[in-house]
C-alpha atoms as a PDB file:
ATOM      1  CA  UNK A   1    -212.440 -97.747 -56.480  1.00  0.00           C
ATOM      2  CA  UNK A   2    -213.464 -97.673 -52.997  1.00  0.00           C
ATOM      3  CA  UNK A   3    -210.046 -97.215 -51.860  1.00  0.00           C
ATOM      4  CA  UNK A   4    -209.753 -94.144 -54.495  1.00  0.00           C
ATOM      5  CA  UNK A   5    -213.203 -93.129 -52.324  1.00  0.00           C
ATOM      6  CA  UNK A   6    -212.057 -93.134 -49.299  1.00  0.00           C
ATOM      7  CA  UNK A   7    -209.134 -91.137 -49.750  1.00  0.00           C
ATOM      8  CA  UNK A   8    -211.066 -88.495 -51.584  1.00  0.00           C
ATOM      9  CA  UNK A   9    -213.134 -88.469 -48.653  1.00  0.00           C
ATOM     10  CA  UNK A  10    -210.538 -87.876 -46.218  1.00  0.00           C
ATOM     11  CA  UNK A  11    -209.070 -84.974 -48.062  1.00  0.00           C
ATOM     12  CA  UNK A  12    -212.401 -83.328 -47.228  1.00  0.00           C
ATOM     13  CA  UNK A  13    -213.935 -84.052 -51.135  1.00  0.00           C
ATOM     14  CA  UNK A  14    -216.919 -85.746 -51.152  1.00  0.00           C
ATOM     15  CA  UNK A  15    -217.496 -88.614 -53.719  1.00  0.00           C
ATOM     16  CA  UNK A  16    -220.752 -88.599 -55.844  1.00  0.00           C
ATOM     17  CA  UNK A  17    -222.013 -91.440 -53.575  1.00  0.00           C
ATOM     18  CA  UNK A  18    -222.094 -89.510 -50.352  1.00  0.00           C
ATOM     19  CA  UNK A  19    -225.163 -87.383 -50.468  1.00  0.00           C
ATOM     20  CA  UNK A  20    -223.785 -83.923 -49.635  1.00  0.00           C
ATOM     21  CA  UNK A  21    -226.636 -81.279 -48.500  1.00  0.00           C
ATOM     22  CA  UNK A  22    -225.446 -77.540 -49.574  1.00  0.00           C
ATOM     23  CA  UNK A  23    -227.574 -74.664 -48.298  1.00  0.00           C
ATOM     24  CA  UNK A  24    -227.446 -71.689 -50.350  1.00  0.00           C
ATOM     25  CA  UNK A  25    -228.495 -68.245 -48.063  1.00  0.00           C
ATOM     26  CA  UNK A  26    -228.797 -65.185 -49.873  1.00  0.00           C
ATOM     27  CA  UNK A  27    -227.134 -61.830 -48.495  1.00  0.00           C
ATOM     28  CA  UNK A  28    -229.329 -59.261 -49.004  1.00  0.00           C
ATOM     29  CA  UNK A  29    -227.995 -55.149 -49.051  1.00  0.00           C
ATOM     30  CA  UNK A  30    -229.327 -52.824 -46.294  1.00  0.00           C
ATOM     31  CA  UNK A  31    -231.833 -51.724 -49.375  1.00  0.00           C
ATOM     32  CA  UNK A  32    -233.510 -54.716 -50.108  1.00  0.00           C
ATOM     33  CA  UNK A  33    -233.702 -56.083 -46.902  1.00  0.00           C
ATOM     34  CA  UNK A  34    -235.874 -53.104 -46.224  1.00  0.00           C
ATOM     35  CA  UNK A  35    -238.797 -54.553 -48.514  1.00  0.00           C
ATOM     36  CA  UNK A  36    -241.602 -55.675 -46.656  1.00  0.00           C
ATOM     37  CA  UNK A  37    -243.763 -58.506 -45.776  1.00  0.00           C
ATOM     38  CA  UNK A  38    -246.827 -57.311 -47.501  1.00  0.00           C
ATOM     39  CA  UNK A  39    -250.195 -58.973 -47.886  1.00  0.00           C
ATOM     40  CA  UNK A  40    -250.649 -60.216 -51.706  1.00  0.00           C
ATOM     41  CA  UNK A  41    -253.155 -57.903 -53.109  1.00  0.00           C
ATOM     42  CA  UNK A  42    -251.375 -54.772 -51.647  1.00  0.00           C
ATOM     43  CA  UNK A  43    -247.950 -56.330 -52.933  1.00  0.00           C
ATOM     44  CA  UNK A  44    -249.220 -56.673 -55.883  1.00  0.00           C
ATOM     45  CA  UNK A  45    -250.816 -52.957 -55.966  1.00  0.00           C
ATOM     46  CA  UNK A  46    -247.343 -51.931 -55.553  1.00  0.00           C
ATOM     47  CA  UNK A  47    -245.962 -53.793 -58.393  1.00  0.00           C
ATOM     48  CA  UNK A  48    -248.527 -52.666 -60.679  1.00  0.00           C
ATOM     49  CA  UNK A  49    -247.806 -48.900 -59.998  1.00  0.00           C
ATOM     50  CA  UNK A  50    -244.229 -49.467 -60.006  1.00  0.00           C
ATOM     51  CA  UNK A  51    -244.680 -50.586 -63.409  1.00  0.00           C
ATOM     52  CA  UNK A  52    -246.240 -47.950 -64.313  1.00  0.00           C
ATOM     53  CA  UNK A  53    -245.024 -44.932 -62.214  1.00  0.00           C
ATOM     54  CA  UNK A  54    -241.121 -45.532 -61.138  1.00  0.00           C
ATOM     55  CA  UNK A  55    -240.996 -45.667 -57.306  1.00  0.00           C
ATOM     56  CA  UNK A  56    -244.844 -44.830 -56.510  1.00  0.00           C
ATOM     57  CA  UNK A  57    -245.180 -48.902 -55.256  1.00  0.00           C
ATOM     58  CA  UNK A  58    -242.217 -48.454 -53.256  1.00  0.00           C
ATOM     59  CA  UNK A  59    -243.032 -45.246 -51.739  1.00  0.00           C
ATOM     60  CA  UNK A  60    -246.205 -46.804 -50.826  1.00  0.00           C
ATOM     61  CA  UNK A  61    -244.678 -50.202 -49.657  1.00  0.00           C
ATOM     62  CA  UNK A  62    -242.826 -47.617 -47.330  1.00  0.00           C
ATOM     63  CA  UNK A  63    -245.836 -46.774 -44.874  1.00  0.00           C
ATOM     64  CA  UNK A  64    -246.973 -50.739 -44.491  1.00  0.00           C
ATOM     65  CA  UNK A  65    -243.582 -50.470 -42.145  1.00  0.00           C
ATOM     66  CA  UNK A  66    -245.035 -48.095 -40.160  1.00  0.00           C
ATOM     67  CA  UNK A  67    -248.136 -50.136 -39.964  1.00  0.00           C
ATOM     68  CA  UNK A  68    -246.190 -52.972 -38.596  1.00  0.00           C
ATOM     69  CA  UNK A  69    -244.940 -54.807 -42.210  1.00  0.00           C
ATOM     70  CA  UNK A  70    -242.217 -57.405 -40.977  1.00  0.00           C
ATOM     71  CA  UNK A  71    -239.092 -56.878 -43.127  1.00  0.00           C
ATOM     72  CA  UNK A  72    -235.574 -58.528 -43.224  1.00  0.00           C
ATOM     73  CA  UNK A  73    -233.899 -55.712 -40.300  1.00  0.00           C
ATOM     74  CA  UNK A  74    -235.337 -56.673 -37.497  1.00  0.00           C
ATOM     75  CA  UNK A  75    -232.523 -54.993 -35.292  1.00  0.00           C
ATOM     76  CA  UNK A  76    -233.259 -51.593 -36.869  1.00  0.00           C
ATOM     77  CA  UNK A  77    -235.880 -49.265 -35.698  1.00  0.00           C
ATOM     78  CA  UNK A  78    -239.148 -49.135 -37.710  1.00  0.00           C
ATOM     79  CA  UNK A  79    -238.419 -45.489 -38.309  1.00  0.00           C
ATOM     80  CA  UNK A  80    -234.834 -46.251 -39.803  1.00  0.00           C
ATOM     81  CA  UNK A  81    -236.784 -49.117 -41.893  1.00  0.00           C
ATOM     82  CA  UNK A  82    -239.407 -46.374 -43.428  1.00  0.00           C
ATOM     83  CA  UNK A  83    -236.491 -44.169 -44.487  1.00  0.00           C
ATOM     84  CA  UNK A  84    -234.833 -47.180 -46.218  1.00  0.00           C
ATOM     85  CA  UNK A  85    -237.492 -47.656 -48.144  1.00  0.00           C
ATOM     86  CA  UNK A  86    -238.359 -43.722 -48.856  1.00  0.00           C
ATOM     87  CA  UNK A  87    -234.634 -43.568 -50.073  1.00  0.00           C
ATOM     88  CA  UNK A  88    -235.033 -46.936 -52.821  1.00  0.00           C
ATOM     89  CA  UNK A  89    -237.878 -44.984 -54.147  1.00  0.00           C
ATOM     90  CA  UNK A  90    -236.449 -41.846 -54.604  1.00  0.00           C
ATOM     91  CA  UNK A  91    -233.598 -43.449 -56.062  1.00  0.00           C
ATOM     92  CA  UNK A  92    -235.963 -45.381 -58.294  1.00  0.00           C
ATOM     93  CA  UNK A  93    -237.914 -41.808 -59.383  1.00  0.00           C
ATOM     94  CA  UNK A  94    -234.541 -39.849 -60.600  1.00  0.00           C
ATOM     95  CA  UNK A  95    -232.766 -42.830 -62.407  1.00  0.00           C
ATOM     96  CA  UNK A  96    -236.161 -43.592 -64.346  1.00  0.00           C
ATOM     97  CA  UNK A  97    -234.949 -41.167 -66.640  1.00  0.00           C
ATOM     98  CA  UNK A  98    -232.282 -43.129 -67.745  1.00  0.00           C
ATOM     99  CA  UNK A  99    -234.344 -46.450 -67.881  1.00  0.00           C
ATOM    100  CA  UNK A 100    -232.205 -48.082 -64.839  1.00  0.00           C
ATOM    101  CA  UNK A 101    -234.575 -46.297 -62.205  1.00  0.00           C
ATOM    102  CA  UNK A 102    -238.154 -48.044 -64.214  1.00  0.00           C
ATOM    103  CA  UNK A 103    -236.147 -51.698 -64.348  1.00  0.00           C
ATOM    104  CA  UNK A 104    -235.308 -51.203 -60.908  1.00  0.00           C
ATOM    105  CA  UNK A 105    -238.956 -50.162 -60.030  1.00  0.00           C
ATOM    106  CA  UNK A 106    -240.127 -53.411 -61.604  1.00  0.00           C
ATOM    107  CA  UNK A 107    -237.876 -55.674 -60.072  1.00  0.00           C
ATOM    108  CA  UNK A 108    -238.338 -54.230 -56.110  1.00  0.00           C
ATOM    109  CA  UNK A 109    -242.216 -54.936 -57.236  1.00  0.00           C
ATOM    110  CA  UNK A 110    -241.522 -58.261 -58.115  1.00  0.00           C
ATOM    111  CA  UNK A 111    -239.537 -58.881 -54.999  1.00  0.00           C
ATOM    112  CA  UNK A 112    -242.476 -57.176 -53.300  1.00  0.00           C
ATOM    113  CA  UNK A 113    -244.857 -60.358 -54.352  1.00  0.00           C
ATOM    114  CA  UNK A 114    -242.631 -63.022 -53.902  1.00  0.00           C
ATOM    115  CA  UNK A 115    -242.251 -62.005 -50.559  1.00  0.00           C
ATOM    116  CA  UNK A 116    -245.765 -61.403 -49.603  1.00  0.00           C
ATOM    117  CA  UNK A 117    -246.327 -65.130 -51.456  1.00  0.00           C
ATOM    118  CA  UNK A 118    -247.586 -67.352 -48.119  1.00  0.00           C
ATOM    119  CA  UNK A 119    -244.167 -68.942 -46.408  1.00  0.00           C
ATOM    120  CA  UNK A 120    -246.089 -72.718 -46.314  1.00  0.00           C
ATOM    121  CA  UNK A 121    -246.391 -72.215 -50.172  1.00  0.00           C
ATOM    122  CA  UNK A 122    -242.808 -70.981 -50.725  1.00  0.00           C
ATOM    123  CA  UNK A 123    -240.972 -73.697 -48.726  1.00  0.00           C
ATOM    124  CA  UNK A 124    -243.061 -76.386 -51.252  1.00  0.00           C
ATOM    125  CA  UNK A 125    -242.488 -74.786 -54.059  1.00  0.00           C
ATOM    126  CA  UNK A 126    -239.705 -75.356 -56.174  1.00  0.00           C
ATOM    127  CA  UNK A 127    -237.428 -72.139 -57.587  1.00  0.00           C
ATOM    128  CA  UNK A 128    -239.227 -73.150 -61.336  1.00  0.00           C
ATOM    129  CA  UNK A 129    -242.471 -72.853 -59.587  1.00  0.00           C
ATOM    130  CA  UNK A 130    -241.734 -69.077 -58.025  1.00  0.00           C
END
């Protein structure tokens, strides 16, 4: 067995006994990197009216970039940033007709309050927990 092991090992495979770490990193589009950092109860403002009015949460999430919301582009100019956002909401507004534009509405809310969760809570929380 061990010599089974080994040569599993050197072929780059890792036995069941080696404790392999595998980091998962999600790539985000150009879109939803634009969501901001939001505090709670405004993230969760946003979601509400998303819900409830396709895009509205998003348009607002918009203008916490030009009030200085953090997002996932930090090489892009805050300006560029606002216009990302202005753009997911419009898209949001004209394909709620069709139902695609309301579940996208909810979701970008949704993403809106897990990211405006506090980072100490997120990194001890497990993905079940979120």
């Amino acid at each position: 067995m061990d010599q089974k092991d080994t040569e599993m090992n050197e072929k780059g495979v890792s036995s069941s006994t080696s404790g392999v770490v595998v980091q998962v990193r999600e790539k985000k589009g150009a879109l939803r990197a634009a969501i901001p950092y939001m505090p709670f109860p405004v993230a969760v403002i946003c979601l509400f009216l998303n819900t409830f009015v396709p895009g509205l949460g998003t348009f607002i999430s918009a203008f916490t970039v030009l009030c200085g919301a953090r997002t996932d582009l930090p090489d892009r100019h805050m300006c560029c940033v606002f216009w990302l956002n202005i753009a997911a909401a419009f898209i949001q507004i004209v394909t709620a007709i069709v139902m695609v534009g309301w579940i996208m509405s909810i979701f970008w809310g949704m993403d809106m309050v897990i990211l405006a969760i506090p980072l100490g809570y997120r990194e001890q929380a497990t993905p079940q927990q979120l």
